[in-house]
Protein backbone atom coordinates (compact mmCIF):
# COMPACT_ATOMS: atom_id res chain seq x y z
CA UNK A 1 66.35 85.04 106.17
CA UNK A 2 63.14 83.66 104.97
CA UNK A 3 60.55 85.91 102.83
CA UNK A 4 57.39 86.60 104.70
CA UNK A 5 54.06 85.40 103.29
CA UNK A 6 52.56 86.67 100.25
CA UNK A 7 48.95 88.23 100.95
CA UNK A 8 47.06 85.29 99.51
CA UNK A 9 49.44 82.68 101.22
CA UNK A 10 48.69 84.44 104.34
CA UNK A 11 45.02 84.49 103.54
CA UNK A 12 45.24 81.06 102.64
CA UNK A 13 46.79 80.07 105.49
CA UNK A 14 44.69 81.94 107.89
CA UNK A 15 41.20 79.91 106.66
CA UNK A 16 43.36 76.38 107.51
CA UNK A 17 43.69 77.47 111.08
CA UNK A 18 40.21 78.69 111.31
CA UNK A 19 39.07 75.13 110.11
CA UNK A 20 40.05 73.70 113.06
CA UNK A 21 37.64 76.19 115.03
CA UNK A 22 33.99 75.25 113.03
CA UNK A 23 31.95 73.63 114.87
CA UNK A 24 30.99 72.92 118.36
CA UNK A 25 34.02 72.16 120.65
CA UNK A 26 34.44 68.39 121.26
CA UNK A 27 33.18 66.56 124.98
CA UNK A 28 35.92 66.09 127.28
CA UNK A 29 37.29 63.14 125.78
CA UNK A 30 37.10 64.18 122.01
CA UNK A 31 39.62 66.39 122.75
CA UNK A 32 42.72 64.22 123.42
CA UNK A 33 44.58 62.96 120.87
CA UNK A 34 46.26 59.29 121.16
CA UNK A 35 49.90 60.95 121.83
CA UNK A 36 48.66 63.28 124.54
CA UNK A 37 46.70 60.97 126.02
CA UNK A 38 49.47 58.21 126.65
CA UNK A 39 52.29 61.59 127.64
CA UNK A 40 49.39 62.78 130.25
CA UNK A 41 48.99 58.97 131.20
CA UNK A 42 52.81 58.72 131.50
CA UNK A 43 53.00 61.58 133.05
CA UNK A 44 50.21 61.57 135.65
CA UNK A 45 51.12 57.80 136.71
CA UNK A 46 54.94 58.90 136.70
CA UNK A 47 53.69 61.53 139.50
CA UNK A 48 51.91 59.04 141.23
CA UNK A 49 54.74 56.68 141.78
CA UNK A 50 56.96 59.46 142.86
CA UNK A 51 54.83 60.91 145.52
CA UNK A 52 54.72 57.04 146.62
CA UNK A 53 58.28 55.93 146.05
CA UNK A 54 60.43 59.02 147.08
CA UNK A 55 60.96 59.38 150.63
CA UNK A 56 58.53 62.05 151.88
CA UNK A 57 59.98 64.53 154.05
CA UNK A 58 56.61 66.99 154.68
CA UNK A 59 56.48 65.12 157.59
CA UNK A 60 59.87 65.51 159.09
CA UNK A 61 59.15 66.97 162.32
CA UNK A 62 62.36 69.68 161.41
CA UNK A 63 60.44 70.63 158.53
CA UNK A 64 56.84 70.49 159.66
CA UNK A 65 56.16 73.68 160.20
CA UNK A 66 56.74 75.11 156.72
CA UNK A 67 54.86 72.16 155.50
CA UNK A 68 52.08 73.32 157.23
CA UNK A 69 52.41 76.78 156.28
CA UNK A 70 52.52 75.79 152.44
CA UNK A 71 49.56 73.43 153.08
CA UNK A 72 47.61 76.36 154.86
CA UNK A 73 48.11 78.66 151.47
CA UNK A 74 47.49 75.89 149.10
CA UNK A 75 44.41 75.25 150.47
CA UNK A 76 43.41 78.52 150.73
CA UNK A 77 44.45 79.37 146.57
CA UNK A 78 42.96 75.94 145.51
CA UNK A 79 39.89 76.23 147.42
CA UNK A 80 39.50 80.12 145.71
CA UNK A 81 40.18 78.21 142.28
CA UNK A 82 37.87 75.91 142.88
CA UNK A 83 35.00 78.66 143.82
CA UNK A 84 35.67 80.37 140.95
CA UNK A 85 35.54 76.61 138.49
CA UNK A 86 31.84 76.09 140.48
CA UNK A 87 31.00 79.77 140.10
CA UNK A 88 31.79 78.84 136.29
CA UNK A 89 29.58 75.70 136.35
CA UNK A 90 26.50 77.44 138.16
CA UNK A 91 26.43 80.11 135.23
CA UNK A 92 26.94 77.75 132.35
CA UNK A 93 24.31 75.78 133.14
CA UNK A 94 21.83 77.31 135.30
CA UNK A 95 21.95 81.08 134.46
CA UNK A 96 23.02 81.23 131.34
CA UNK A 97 20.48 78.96 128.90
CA UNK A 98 17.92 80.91 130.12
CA UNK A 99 19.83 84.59 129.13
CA UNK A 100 20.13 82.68 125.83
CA UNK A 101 16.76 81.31 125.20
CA UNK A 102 15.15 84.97 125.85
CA UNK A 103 17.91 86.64 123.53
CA UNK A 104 16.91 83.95 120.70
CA UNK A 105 13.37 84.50 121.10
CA UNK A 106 13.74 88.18 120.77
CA UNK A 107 15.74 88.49 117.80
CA UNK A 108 13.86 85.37 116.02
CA UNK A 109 10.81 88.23 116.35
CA UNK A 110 12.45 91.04 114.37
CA UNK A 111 14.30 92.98 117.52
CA UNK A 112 17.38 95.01 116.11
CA UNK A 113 18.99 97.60 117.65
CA UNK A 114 17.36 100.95 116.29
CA UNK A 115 21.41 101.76 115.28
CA UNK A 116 24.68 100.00 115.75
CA UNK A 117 27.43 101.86 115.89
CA UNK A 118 31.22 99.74 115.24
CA UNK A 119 34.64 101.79 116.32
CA UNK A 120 37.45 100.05 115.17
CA UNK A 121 41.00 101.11 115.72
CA UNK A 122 43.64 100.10 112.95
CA UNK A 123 47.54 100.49 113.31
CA UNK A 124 49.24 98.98 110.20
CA UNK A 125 47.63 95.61 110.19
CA UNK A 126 48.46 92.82 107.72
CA UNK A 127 46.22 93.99 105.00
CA UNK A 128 44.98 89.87 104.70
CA UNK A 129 43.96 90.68 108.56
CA UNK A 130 42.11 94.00 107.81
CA UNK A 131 40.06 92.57 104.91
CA UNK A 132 39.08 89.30 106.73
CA UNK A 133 38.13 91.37 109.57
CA UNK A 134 36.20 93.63 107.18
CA UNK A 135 34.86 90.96 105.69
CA UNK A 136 33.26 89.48 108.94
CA UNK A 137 31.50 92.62 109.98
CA UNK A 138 29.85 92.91 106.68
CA UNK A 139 28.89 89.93 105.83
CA UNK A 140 27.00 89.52 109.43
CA UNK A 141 25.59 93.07 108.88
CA UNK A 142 24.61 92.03 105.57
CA UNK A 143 22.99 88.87 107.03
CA UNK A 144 21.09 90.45 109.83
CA UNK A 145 19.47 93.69 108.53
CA UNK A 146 21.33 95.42 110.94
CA UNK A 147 21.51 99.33 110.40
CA UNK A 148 24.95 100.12 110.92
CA UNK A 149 27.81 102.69 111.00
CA UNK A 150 31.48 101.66 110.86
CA UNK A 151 33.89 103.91 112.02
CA UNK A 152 37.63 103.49 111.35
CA UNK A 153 40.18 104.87 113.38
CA UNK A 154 43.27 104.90 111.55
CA UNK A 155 47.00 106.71 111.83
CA UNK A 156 47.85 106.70 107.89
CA UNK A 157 46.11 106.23 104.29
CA UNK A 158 47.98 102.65 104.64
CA UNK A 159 44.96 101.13 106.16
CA UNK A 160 42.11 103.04 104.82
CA UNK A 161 43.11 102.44 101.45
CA UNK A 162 43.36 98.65 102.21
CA UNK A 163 39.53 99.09 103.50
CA UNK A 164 38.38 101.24 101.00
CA UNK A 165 39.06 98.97 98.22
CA UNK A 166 38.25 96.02 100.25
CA UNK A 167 34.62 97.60 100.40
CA UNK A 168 34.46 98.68 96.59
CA UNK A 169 34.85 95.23 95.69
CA UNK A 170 33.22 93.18 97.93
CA UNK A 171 30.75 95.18 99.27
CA UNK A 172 28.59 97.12 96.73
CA UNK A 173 25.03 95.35 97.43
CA UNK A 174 25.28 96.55 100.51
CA UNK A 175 22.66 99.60 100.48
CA UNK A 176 24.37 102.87 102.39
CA UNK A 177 21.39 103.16 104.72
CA UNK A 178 21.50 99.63 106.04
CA UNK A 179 25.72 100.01 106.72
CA UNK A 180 28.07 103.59 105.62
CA UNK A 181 31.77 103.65 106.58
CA UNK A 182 33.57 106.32 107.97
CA UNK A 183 37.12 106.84 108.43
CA UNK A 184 38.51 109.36 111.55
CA UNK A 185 42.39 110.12 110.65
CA UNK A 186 43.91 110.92 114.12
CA UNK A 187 45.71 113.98 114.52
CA UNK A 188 47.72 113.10 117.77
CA UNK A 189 49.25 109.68 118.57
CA UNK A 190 48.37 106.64 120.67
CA UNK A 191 45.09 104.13 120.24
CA UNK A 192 43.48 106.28 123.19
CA UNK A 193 43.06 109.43 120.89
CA UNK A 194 41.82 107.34 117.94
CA UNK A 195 39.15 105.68 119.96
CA UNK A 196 38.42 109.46 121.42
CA UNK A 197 38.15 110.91 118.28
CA UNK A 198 36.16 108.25 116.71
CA UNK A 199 33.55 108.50 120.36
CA UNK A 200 33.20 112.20 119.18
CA UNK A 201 32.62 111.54 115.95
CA UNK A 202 29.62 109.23 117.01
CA UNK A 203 28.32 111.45 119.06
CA UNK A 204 27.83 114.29 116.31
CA UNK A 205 25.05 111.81 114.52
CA UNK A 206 23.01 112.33 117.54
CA UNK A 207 22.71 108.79 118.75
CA UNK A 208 19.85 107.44 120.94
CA UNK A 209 21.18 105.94 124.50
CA UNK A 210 20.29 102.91 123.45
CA UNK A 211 21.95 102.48 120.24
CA UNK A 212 24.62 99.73 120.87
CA UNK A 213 28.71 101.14 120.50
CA UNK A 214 31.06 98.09 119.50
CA UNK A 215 34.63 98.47 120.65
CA UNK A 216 36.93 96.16 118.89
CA UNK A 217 40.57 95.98 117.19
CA UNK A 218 41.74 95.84 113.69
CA UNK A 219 42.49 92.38 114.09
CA UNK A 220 39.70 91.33 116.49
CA UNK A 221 37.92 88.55 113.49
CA UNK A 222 34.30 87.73 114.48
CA UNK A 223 33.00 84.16 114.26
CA UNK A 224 30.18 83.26 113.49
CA UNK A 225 26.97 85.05 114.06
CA UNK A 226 28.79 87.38 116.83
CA UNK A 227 26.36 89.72 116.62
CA UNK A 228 23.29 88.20 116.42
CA UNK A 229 24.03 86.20 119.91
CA UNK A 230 25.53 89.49 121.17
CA UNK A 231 22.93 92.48 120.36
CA UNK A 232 19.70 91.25 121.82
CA UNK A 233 21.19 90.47 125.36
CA UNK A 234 20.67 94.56 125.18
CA UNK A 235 17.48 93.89 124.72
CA UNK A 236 16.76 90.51 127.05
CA UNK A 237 18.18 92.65 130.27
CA UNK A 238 17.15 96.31 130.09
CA UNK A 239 19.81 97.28 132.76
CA UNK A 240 22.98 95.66 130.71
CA UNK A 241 25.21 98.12 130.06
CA UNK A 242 28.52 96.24 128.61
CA UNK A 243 29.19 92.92 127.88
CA UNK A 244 32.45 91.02 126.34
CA UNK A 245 33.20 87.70 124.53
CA UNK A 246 34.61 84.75 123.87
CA UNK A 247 37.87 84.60 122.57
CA UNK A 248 40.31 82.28 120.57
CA UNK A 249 43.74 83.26 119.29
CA UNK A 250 45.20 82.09 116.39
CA UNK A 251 49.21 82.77 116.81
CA UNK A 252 51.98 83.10 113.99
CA UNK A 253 54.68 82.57 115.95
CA UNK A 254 56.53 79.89 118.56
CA UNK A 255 54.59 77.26 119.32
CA UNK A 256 55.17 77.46 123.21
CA UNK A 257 53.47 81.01 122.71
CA UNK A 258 50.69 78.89 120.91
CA UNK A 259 50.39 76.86 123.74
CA UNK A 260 50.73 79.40 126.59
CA UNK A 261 47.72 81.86 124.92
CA UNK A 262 45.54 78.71 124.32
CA UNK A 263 46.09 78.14 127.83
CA UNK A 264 45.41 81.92 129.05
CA UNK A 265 42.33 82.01 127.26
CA UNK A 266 41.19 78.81 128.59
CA UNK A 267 41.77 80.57 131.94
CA UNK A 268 39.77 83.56 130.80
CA UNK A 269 36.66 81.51 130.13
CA UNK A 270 36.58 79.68 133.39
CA UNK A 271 37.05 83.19 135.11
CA UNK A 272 35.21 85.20 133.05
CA UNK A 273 32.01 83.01 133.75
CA UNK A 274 32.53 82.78 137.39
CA UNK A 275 32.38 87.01 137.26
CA UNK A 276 29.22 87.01 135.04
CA UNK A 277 27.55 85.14 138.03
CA UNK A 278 27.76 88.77 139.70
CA UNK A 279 26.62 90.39 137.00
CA UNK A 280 30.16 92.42 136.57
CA UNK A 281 33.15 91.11 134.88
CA UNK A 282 36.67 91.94 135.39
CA UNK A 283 37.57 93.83 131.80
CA UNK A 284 35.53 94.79 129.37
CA UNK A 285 38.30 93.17 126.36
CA UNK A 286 39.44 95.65 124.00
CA UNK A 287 39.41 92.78 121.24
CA UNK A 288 36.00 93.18 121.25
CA UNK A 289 33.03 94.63 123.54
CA UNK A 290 29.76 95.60 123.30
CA UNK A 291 27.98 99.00 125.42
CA UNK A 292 25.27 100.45 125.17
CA UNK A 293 24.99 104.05 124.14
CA UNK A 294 24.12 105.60 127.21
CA UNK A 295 27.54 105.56 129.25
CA UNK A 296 29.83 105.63 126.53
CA UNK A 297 28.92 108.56 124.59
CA UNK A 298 29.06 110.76 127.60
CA UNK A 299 31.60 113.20 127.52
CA UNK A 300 33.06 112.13 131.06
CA UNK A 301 33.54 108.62 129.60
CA UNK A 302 35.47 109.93 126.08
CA UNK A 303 37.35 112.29 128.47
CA UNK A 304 38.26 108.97 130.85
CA UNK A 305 39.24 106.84 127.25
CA UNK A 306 41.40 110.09 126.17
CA UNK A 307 43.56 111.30 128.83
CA UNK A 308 43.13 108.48 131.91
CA UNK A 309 45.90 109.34 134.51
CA UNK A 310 46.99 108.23 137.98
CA UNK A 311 47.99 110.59 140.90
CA UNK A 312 50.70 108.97 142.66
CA UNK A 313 52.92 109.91 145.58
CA UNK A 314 56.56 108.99 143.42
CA UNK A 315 55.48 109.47 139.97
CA UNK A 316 53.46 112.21 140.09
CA UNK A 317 50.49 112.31 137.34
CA UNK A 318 51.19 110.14 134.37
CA UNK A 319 48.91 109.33 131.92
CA UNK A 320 47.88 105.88 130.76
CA UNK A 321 49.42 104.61 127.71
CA UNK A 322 47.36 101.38 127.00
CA UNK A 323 44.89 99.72 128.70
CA UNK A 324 41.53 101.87 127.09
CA UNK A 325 39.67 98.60 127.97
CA UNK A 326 40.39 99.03 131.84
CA UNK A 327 40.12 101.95 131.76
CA UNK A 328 35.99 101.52 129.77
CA UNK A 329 35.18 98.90 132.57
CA UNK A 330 36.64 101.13 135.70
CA UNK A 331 33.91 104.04 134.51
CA UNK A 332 31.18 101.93 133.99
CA UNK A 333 32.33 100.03 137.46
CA UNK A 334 32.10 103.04 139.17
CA UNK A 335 28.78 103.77 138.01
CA UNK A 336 27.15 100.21 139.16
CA UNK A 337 26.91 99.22 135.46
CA UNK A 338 25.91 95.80 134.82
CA UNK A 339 28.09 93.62 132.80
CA UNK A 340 28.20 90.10 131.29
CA UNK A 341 30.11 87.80 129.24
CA UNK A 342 28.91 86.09 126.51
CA UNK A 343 30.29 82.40 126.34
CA UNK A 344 28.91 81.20 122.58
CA UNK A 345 30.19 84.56 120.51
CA UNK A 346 33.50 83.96 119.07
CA UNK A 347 36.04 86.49 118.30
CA UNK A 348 39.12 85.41 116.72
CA UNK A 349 42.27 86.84 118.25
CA UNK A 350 45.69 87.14 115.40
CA UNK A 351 48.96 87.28 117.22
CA UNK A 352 51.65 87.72 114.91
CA UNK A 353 55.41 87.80 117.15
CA UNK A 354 58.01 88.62 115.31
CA UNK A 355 59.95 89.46 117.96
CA UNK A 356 61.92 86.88 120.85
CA UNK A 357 58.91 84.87 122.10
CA UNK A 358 59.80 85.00 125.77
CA UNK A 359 60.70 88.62 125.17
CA UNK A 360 56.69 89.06 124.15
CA UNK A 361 55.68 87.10 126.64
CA UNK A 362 56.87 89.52 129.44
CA UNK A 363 56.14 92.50 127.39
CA UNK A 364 52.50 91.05 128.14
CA UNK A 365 52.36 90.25 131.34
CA UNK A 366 54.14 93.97 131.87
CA UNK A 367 51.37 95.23 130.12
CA UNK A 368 48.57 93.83 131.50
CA UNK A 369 50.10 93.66 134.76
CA UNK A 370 50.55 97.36 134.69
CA UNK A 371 46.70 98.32 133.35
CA UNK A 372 45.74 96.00 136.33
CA UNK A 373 47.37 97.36 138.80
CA UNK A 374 46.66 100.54 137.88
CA UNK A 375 43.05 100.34 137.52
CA UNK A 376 42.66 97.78 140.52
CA UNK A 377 43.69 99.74 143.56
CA UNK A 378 40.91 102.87 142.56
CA UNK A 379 38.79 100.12 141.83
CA UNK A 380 39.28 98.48 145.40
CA UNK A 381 38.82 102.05 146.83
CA UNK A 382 35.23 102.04 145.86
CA UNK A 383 34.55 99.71 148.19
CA UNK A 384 32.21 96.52 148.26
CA UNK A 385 29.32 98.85 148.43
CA UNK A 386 29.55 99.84 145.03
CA UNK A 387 29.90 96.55 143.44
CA UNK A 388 28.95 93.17 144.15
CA UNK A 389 31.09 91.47 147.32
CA UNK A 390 32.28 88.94 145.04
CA UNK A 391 33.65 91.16 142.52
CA UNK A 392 35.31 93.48 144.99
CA UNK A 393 36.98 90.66 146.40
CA UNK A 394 38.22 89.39 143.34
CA UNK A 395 40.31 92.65 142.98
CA UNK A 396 41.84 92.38 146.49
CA UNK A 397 42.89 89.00 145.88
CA UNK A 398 44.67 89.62 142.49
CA UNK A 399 46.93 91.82 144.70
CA UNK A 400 47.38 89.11 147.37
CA UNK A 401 48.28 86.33 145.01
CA UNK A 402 51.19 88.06 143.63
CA UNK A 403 52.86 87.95 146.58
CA UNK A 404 51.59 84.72 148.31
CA UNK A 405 52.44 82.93 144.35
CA UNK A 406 56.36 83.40 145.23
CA UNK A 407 55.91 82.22 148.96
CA UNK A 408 55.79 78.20 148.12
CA UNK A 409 59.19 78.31 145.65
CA UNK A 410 61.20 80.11 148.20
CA UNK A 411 60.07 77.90 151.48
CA UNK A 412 60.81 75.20 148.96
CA UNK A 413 64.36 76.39 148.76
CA UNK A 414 64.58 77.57 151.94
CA UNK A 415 63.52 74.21 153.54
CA UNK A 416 65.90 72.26 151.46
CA UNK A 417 68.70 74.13 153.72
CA UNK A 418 67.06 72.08 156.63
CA UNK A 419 66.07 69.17 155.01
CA UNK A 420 68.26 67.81 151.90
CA UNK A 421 65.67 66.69 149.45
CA UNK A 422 62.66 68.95 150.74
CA UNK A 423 62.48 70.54 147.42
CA UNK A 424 62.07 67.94 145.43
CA UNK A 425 59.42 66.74 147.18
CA UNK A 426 57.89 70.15 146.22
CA UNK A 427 58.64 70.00 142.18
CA UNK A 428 56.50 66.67 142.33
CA UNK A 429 53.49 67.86 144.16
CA UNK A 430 53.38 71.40 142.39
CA UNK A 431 53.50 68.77 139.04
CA UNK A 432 51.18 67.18 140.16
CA UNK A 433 48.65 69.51 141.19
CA UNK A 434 49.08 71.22 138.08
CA UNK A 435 48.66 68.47 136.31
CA UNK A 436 45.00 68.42 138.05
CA UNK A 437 44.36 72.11 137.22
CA UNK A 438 44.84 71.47 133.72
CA UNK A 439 41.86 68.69 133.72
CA UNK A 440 40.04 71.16 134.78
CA UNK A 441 41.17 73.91 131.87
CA UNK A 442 40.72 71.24 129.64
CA UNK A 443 37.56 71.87 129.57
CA UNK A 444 37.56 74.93 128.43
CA UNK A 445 39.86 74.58 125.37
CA UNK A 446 39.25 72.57 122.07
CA UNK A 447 42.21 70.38 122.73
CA UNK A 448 43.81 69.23 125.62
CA UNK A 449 48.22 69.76 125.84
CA UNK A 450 50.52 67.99 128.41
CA UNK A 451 52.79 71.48 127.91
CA UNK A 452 50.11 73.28 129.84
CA UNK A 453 50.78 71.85 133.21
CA UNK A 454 54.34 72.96 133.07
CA UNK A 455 53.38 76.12 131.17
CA UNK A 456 50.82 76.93 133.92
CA UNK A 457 53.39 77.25 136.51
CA UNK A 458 55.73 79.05 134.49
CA UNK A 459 52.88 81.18 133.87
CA UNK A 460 52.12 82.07 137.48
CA UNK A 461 55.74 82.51 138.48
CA UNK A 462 56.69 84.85 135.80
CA UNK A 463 53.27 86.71 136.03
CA UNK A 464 53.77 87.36 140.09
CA UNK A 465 57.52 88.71 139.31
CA UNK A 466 56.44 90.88 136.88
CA UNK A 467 53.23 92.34 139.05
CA UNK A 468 55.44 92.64 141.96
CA UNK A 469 58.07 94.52 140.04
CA UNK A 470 55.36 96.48 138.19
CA UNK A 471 53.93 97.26 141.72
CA UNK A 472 56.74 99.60 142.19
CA UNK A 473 56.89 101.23 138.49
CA UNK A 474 53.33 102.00 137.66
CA UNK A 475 53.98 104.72 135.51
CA UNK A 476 56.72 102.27 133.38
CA UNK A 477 54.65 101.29 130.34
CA UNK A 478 55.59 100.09 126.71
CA UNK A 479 53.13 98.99 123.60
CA UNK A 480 55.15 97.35 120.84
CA UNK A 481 52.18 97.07 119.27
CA UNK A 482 51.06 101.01 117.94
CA UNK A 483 54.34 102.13 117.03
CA UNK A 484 56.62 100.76 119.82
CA UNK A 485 55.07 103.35 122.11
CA UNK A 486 56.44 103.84 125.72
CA UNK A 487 56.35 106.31 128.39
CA UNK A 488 57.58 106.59 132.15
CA UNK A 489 61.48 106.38 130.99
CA UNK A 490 63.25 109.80 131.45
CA UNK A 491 66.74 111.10 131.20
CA UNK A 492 66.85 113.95 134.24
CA UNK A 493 67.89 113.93 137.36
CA UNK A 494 64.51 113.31 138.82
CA UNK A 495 63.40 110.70 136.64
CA UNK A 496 66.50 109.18 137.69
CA UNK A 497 66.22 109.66 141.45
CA UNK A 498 62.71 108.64 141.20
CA UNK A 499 63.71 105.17 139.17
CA UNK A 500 66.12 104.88 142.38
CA UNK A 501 63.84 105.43 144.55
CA UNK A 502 61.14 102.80 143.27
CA UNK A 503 64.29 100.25 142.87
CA UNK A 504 65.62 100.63 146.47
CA UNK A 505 61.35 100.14 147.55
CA UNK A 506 61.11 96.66 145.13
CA UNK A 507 64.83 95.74 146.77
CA UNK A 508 63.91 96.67 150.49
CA UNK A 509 59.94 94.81 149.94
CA UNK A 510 61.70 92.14 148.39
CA UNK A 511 64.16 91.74 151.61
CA UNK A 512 61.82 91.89 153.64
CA UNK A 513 59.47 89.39 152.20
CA UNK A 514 63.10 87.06 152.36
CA UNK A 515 63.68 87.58 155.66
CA UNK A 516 60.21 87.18 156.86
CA UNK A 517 60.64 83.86 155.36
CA UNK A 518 63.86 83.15 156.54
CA UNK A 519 62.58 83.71 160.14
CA UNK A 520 59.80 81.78 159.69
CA UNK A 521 61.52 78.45 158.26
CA UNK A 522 64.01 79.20 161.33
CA UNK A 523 67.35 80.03 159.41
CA UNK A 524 67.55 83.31 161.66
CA UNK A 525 66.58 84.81 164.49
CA UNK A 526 65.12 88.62 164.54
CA UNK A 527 67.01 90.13 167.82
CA UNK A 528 63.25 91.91 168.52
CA UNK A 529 61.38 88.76 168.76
């Protein structure tokens, strides 16, 4: 068993990898590397011959119409992908530089927010994490003038004594009325109560509605000048009310994970701009977020971060475990709040997995499957009246794809019954196509991968099993990350008849879905039709 890091080996390590991130990202073509370049060339001309050489059987007239019928849906999902990469486009370079420009011009003049108040939540980080993070928020408070209050949520003395000294040492020009530091020790468990507590505790300085609240994790690292391209978009749009960032994630841990969160938050930007066209986005990231004081230091909103439920039919009222982000976005979405999305502030993410990486992989998607689902169908129920017709659609369609996602690999399977080989003409075209989606992430990551086109599938397959599966088992939630916290499990009789229950509706939905199919590709006959 090898010996984990020493602090300043970690440390060490940690300022290589953020090397690699100074800078502004490199054009399209500065992003390849000679080997990926010739695998993607490889690759894509590979594809090529094969959807010219193998003997296509889309058009056998036996198998026609569930050629159509994928057809139909692909063009359907790839023509809502490619709204979404033109939505992206249309705000990068039209609406955008101007939000920018204004921002600049205002803060070059002497705006600052009249008080900025930072609540961090800390759970036993790696104390290298927790200084550098520290470290960040200081020095760019230190930079900008920026009257400030930091207030640290924490479970233990572990972490406050790691921040304490970290500010003793580093931090003594800093005068206590330009930044103070206070600590909230939570007195019940879970991240929701810290961030409560820590609301409250804001709240008691008397704040002015528009002093500016940062939400943002104990390992959330800011990049460069985060705050200065952040703050005075409060000021450049009077009506903002939230707004989120960039992200990049810097993973200890299997490189396929590497690869597969590069590629997630490549998908993020591309989505995340196409929202910000509608002025709302579709989470307000816990990693880090900006609001202004208004909303957020209402007791309605605290009460929403502290004790969020959902009443439903099976499971009753259950709290939610996770998800405090969601949760921050479905309040201010229900109150018309404007939001935005900041493209050029940079806020590191630090993934360390210990654990199986598969295993954290669907932990993930479980999780943020789960605060989805959960916060999407009350979020559909407001209707399109209450938020932009874009945005509400958006929502309804995340609950679409995870059931039209598993419709191509089973007519794939099912068609091969019919016509020997059918499949395999559907592994090279879903290659392929992927292998065109990825151009287009490519241009929102620093480096372009050949893994991603085989990771992106993967990625949607595994990510509609789970959603479907967590469609029936809402109030089934785990958070290895605070404490290995879980809830929803339950040893009684009707916990058990309940888990039963929501099994025999995910077997029956999942029958039916099969036999729909089945009917479809003509494998059976229904005696009512």
């Amino acid at each position: 068993m090898h010996e984990p890091p020493s602090e300043y080996a970690f440390d060490k390590d940690l300022t290589a990898r953020l090397s690699h991130f100074r800078g502004p990202a490199p054009n399209f073509f500065g992003k390849w590397s000679l080997p990926q370049f010739t695998i993607f060339l490889v690759v894509f001309m590979g594809l090529l011959w094969l959807l010219a050489s193998v003997p296509n059987r889309f058009l056998n007239p036996s198998v026609m119409h569930i050629t159509v019928a994928l057809g139909s849906l692909g063009m359907w999902r790839f023509g809502w992908w490619f709204t979404h990469a033109l939505r992206a486009r249309i705000y990068a370079n039209f609406k955008w530089p101007g939000m920018r420009r204004r921002a600049d011009v205002l803060w070059a003049n002497g705006w600052r927010p009249r008080r900025l108040h930072i609540q961090m939540t800390t759970y036993f980080e790696e104390p290298a994490i927790t200084k550098r993070v520290i470290g960040s928020v200081l020095g760019q408070i230190r930079r900008e003038n920026i009257p400030t209050t930091i207030y640290i949520g924490t479970g233990s003395s572990y972490d406050e004594l790691i921040v304490r000294q970290f500010v003793e040492t580093y931090a003594q020009d800093i005068p206590d009325d330009l930044a103070s530091l206070v600590f909230i020790r939570q007195n019940q468990p879970g991240k929701r109560m810290a961030i409560g507590l820590v609301l409250r505790a804001i709240c008691r300085s008397m704040p002015h509605p528009d002093d500016l609240v940062i939400f943002m994790d104990g390992d959330a690292l800011f990049g460069d000048d985060v705050l200065r391209k952040t703050l005075p978009m409060f000021a450049e749009d009077p009506e903002l009310q939230a707004l989120t960032t960039d992200e990049e994630v810097i993973v200890y841990g299997p490189k396929w994970i590497a690869n597969w969160l590069d590629m997630r938050f490549a998908q993020r930007r591309l989505a995340m701009q196409s929202h910000a066209l509608s002025g709302r986005v579709l989470t307000l990231t816990g990693r880090m977020s900006v609001f202004r004081g208004q909303h957020v230091l209402s007791e309605a909103f605290i009460r929403t971060i502290e004790a969020d439920h959902l009443d439903h039919w099976l499971w009753g009222r259950f709290r939610f475990l996770s998800g405090d982000d969601k949760s921050s976005w479905y309040r201010l979405l229900s109150l018309g709040a404007k939001m935005t999305y900041v493209p050029d502030a940079t806020v590191y993410t630090i993934e360390v997995i210990k654990e199986n990486g598969l295993g954290r992989m669907v932990q993930n998607f479980r999780r943020w499957s789960g605060n989805m689902l959960r916060n999407g169908s009350r979020a559909i129920a407001l209707g399109p009246r209450a938020m932009p017709f874009f945005i509400w659609w958006c929502l309804v369609d995340q609950r679409i794809a995870m059931w039209t996602m598993m419709v191509s690999p089973v007519m794939a399977i099912l068609g091969t019954i019919i016509a020997p080989g059918y499949f395999w003409n559907c592994v090279i075209w879903v290659l392929f196509s992927r292998c065109v989606l990825s151009l287009f992430l490519f241009s929102y990551a620093r480096r372009a991968d050949m893994s991603w086109p085989f990771i992106l599938y993967l990625n949607q397959i595994i990510n509609a099993s789970v959603k479907i599966f967590m469609i029936f088992h809402l109030s089934k939630q785990k958070w290895s990350n605070r404490g290995n916290q879980s809830s929803g499990g339950g040893d009684g009789w009707v916990e058990r008849v309940k888990n039963g229950f929501a099994k025999f509706q995910l077997v029956t939905a999942a029958g039916v879905f099969l036999v729909a199919l089945m009917a479809y590709v003509g494998l059976i006959d229904l005696p009512f039709l």
